[in-house]
Protein backbone atom coordinates (compact mmCIF):
# COMPACT_ATOMS: atom_id res chain seq x y z
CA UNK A 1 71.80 -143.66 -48.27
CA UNK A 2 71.01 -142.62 -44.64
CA UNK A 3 72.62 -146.16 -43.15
CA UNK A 4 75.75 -146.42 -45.40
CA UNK A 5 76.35 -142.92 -43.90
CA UNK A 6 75.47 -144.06 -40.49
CA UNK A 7 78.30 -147.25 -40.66
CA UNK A 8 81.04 -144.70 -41.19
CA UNK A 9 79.92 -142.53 -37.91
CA UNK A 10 79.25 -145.17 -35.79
CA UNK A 11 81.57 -146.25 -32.75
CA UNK A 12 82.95 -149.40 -31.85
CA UNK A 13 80.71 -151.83 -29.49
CA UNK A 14 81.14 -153.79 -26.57
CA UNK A 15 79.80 -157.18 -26.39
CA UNK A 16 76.76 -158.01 -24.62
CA UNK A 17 74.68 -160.25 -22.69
CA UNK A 18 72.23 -162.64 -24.00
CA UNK A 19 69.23 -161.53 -22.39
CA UNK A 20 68.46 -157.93 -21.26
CA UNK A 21 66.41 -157.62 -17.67
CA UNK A 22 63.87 -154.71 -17.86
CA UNK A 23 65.57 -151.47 -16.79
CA UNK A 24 64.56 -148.14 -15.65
CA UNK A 25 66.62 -145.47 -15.74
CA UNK A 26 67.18 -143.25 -12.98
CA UNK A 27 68.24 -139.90 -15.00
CA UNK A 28 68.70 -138.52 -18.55
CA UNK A 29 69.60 -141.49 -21.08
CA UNK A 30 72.90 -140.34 -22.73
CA UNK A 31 72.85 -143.44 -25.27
CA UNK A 32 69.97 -145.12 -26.55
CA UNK A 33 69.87 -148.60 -24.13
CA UNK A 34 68.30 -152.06 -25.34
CA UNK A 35 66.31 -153.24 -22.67
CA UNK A 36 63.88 -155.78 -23.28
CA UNK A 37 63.39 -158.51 -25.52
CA UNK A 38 60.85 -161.01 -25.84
CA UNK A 39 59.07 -163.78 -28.10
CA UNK A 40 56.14 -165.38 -27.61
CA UNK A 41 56.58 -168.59 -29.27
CA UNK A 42 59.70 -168.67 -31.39
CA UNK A 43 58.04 -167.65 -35.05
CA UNK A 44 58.64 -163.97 -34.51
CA UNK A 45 59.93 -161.74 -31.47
CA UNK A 46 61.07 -157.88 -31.08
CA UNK A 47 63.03 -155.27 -28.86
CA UNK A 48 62.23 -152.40 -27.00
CA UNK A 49 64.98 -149.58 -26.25
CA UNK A 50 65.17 -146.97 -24.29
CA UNK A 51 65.59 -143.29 -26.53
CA UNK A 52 67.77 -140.76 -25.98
CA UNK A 53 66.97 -138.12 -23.53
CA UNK A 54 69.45 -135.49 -23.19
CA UNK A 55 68.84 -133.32 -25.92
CA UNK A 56 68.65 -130.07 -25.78
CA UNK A 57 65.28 -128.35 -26.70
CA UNK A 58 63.86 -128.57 -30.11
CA UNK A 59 66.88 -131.08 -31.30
CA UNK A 60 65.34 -133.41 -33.26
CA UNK A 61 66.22 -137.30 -33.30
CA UNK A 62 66.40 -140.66 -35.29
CA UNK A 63 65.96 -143.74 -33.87
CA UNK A 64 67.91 -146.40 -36.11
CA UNK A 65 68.41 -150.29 -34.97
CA UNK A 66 71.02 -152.58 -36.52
CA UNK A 67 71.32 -156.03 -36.38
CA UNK A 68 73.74 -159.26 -37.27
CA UNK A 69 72.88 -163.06 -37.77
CA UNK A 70 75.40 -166.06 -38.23
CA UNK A 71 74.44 -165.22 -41.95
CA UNK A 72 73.85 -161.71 -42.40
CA UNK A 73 75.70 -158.32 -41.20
CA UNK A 74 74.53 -154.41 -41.03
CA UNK A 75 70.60 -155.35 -41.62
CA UNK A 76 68.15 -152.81 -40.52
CA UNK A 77 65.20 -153.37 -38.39
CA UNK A 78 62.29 -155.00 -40.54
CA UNK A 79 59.42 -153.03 -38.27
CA UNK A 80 59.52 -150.40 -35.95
CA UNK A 81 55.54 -149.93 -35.81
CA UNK A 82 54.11 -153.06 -34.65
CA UNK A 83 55.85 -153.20 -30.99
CA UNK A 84 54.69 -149.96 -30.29
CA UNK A 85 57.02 -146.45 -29.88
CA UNK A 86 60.67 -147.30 -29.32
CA UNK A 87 61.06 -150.80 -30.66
CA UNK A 88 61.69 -153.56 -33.57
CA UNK A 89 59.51 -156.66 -34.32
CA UNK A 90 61.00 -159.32 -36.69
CA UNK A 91 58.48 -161.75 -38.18
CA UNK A 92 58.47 -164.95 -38.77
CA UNK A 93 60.50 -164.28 -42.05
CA UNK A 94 63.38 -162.40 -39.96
CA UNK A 95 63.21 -165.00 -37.28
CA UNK A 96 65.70 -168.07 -37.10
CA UNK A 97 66.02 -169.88 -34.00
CA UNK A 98 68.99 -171.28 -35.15
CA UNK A 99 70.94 -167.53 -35.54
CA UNK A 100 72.28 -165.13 -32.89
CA UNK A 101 71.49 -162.14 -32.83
CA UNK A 102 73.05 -158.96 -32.63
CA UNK A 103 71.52 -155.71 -32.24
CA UNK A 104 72.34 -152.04 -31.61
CA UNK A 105 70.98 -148.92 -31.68
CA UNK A 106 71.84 -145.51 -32.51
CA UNK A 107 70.63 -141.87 -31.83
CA UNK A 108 71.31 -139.59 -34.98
CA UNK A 109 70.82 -136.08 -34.05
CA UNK A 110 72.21 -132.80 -35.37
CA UNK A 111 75.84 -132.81 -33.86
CA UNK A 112 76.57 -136.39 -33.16
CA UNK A 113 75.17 -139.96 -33.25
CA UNK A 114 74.65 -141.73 -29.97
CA UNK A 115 74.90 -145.55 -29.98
CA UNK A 116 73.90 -148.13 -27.33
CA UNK A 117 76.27 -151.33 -26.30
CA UNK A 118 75.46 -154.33 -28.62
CA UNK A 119 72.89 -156.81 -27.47
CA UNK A 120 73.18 -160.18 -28.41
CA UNK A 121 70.29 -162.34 -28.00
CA UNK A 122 69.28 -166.57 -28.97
CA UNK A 123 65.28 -166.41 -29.73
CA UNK A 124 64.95 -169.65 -27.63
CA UNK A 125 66.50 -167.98 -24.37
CA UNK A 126 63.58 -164.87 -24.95
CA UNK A 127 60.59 -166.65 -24.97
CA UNK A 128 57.93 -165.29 -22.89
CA UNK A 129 54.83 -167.05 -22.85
CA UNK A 130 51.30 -165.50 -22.60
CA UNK A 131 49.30 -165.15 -19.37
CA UNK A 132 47.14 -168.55 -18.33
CA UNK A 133 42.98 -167.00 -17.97
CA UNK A 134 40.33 -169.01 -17.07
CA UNK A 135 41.57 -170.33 -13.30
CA UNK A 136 38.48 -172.21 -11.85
CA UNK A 137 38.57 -174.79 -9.07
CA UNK A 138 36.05 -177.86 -8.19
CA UNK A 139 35.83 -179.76 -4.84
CA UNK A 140 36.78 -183.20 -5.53
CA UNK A 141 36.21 -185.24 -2.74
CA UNK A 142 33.93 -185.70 0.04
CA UNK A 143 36.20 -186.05 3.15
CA UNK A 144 35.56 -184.56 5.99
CA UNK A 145 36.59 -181.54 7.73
CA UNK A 146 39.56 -182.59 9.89
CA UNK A 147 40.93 -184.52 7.26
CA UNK A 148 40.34 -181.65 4.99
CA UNK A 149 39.03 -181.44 1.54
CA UNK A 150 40.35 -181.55 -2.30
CA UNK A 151 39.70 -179.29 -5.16
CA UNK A 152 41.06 -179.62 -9.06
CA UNK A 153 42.60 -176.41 -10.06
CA UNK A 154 42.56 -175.97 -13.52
CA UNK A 155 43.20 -172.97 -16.42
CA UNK A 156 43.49 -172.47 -19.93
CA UNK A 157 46.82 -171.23 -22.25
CA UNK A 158 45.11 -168.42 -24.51
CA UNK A 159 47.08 -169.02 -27.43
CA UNK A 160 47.29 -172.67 -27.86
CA UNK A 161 48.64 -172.53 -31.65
CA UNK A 162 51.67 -171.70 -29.43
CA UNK A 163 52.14 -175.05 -28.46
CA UNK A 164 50.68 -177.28 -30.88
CA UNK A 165 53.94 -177.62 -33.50
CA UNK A 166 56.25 -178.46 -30.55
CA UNK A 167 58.53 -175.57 -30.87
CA UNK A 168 57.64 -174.85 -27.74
CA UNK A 169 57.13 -177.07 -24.40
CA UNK A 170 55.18 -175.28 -21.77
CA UNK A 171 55.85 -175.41 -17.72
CA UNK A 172 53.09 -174.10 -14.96
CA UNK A 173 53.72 -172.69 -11.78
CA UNK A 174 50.79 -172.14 -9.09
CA UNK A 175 50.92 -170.41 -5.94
CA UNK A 176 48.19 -170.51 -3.13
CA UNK A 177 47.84 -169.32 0.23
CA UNK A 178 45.12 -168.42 2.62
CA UNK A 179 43.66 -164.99 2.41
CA UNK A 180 44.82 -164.05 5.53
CA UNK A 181 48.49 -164.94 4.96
CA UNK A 182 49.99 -162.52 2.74
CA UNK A 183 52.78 -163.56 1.80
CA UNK A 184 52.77 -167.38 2.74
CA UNK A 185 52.61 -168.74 -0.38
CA UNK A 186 52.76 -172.73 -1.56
CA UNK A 187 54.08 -173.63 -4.54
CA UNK A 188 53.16 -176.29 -7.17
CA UNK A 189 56.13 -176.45 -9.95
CA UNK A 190 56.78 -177.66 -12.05
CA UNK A 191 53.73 -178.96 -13.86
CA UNK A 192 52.84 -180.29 -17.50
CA UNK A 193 49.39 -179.90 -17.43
CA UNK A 194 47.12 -177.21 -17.19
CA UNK A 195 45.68 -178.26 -13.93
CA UNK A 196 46.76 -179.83 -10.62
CA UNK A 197 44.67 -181.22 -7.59
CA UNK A 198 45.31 -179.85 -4.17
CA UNK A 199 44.83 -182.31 -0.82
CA UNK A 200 43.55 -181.84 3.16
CA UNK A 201 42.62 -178.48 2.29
CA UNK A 202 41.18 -176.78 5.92
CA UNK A 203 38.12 -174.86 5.55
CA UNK A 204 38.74 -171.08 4.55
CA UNK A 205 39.71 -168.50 1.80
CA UNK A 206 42.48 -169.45 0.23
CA UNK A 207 43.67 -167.20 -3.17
CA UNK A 208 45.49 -168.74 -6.29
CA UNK A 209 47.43 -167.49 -9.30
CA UNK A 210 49.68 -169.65 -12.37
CA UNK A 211 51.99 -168.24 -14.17
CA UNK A 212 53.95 -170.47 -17.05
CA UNK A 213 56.89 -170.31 -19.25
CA UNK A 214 58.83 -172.15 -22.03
CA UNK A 215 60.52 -175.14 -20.80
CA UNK A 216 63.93 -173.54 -22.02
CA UNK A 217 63.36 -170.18 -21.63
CA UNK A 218 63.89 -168.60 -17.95
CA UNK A 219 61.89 -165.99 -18.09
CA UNK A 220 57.90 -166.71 -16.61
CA UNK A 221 54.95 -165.28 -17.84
CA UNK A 222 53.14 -162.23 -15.66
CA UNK A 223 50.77 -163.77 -13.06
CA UNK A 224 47.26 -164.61 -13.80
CA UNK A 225 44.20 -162.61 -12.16
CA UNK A 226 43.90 -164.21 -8.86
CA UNK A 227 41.10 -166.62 -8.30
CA UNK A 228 39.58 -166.86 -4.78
CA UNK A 229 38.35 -170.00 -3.74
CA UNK A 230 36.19 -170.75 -0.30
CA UNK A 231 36.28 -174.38 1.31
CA UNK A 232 33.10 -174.57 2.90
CA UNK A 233 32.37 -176.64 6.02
CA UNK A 234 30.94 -180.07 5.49
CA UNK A 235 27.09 -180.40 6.08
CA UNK A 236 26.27 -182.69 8.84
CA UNK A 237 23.77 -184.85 9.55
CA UNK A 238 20.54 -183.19 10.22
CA UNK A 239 17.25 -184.58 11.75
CA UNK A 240 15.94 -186.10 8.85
CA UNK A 241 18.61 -188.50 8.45
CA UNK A 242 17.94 -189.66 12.15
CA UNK A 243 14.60 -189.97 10.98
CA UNK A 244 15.47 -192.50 8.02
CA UNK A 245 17.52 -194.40 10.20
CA UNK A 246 14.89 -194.54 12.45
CA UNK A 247 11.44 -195.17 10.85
CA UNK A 248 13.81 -198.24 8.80
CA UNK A 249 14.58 -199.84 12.13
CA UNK A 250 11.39 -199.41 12.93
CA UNK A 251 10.03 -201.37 9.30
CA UNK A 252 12.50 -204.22 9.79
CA UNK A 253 10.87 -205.10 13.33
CA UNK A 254 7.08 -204.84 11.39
CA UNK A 255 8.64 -207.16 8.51
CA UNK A 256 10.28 -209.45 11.02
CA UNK A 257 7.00 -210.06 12.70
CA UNK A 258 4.66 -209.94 10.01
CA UNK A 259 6.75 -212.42 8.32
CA UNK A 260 4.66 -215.60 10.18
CA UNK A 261 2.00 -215.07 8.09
CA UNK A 262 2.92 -216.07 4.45
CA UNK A 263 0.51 -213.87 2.39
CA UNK A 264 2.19 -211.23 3.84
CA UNK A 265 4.76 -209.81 1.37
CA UNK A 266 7.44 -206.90 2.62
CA UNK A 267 7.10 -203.53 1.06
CA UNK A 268 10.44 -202.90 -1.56
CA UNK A 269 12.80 -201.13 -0.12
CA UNK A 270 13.38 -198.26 -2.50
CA UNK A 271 14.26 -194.55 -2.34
CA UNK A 272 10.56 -193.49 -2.76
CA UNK A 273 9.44 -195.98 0.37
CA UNK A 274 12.10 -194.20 2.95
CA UNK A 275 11.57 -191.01 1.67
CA UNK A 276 8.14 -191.56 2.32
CA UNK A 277 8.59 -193.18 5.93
CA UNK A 278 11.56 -190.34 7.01
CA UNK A 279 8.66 -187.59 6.46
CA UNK A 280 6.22 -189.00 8.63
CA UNK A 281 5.92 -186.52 11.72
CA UNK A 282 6.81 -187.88 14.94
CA UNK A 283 3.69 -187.57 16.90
């Protein structure tokens, strides 16, 4: 068969790092090059490479990865469909978070086989969690303007199966600034739950994002979509209110005199009564 051929042509590897970083590469790829791997919640994860480039026209190519576990040598990659073009997903029946492994792979073309440097990767170091949706924000508090006001930021994970068995713990980051400051960002990290108050917030724009990750894994999620929230000035007092005050001052001083003559009873003194009195015009 095709890979007990490929064993005998293939070169001796180099070991490798644990996780790849996400590389582009600046000119033609002379060996395939594992770049990127990622799981979303330790069950299942997969690889991406970069292919071989500098073939001359009309050579053909094979794409082949290998892998090793603790348990198991020279295994070929379970899927190379459902990661998309240039890549191997393992399910949850290749997956063991308790194995190492070790991947390579190589180019077969007409002439010669091209192999990449061995990647070696533990699925709990590659988790990359999904993006938080849903940011939304209430005003809490009703403080006034110099002392600033509060609002509950909160979000939702959209995959929370991810979570719920414990395999995984999850960790929030949020970043806000105000509009105008580009790049002045305050952070709020690290943080359990999917939502954090922020205090003596000064009346403007102000944009915010959250990102997350596993609590053991180092690489963060992408940001979410941006959410832009507007701290609005405090209402003041108006007119009316003058008018309560007034026209209930006014009431006590009737009550206090009419109170001499005892078949005189004071009206109550509910919301209906000063409503009513605060709308009478001043004439």
């Amino acid at each position: 068969e095709m890979l007990w051929l490929l064993f005998f042509l293939l070169p001796p590897v180099s070991n490798g790092s644990i996780v790849a970083k996400n590389i582009t590469t600046g000119g033609p790829t002379v060996t395939p090059h594992i770049y990127f791997c990622r799981s979303p919640n330790m069950e299942d994860f997969a690889c991406w490479w970069h292919p071989l480039s500098n073939l001359t026209d009309g050579e053909q190519v094979t794409h082949i990865l290998t892998y090793s576990t603790d348990q198991e040598a020279n295994l070929e990659c379970p899927d190379y469909v459902t990661g998309g073009p240039n890549s191997c997903h393992f399910d949850s029946s290749h997956t063991s978070i308790w194995s190492v492994y070790c991947l390579t792979v190589t180019a077969i073309t007409t002439h010669r086989n091209y192999t990449s440097q061995q990647h070696c990767l533990d699925v709990a170091e590659i988790v990359q969690t999904e993006i938080p949706v849903n940011v939304t924000y209430n005003l809490t508090n009703a403080g006034s303007d110099e002392m600033g006001q509060n609002a509950l930021i909160s979000w939702i994970y959209p995959v929370p199966g991810h979570a719920q068995y414990g395999w995984i713990t999850l960790v929030y980051e949020l970043q806000y600034r105000h509009v105008t400051e580009s790049d002045n960002w305050k952070v709020k990290h690290p943080l359990r739950e999917p939502q954090v108050e922020l205090l003596g917030l000064r009346v403007d724009d102000y944009v915010v994002r959250v990102r997350c990750r596993a609590q053991h894994s180092k690489l963060w999620s992408d940001w979410s979509t941006t959410l832009v929230m507007s701290i609005p000035p405090k209402p003041s007092a108006g007119m009316s209110a003058g008018r309560w005050q007034y026209g209930k001052g006014n009431l006590d001083k009737i009550n206090c005199h009419f109170s001499n003559f005892h078949s005189y009873r004071p009206p109550s003194s509910s919301s209906e009564v000063w409503d009513h009195v605060k709308t009478i015009p001043r004439g």
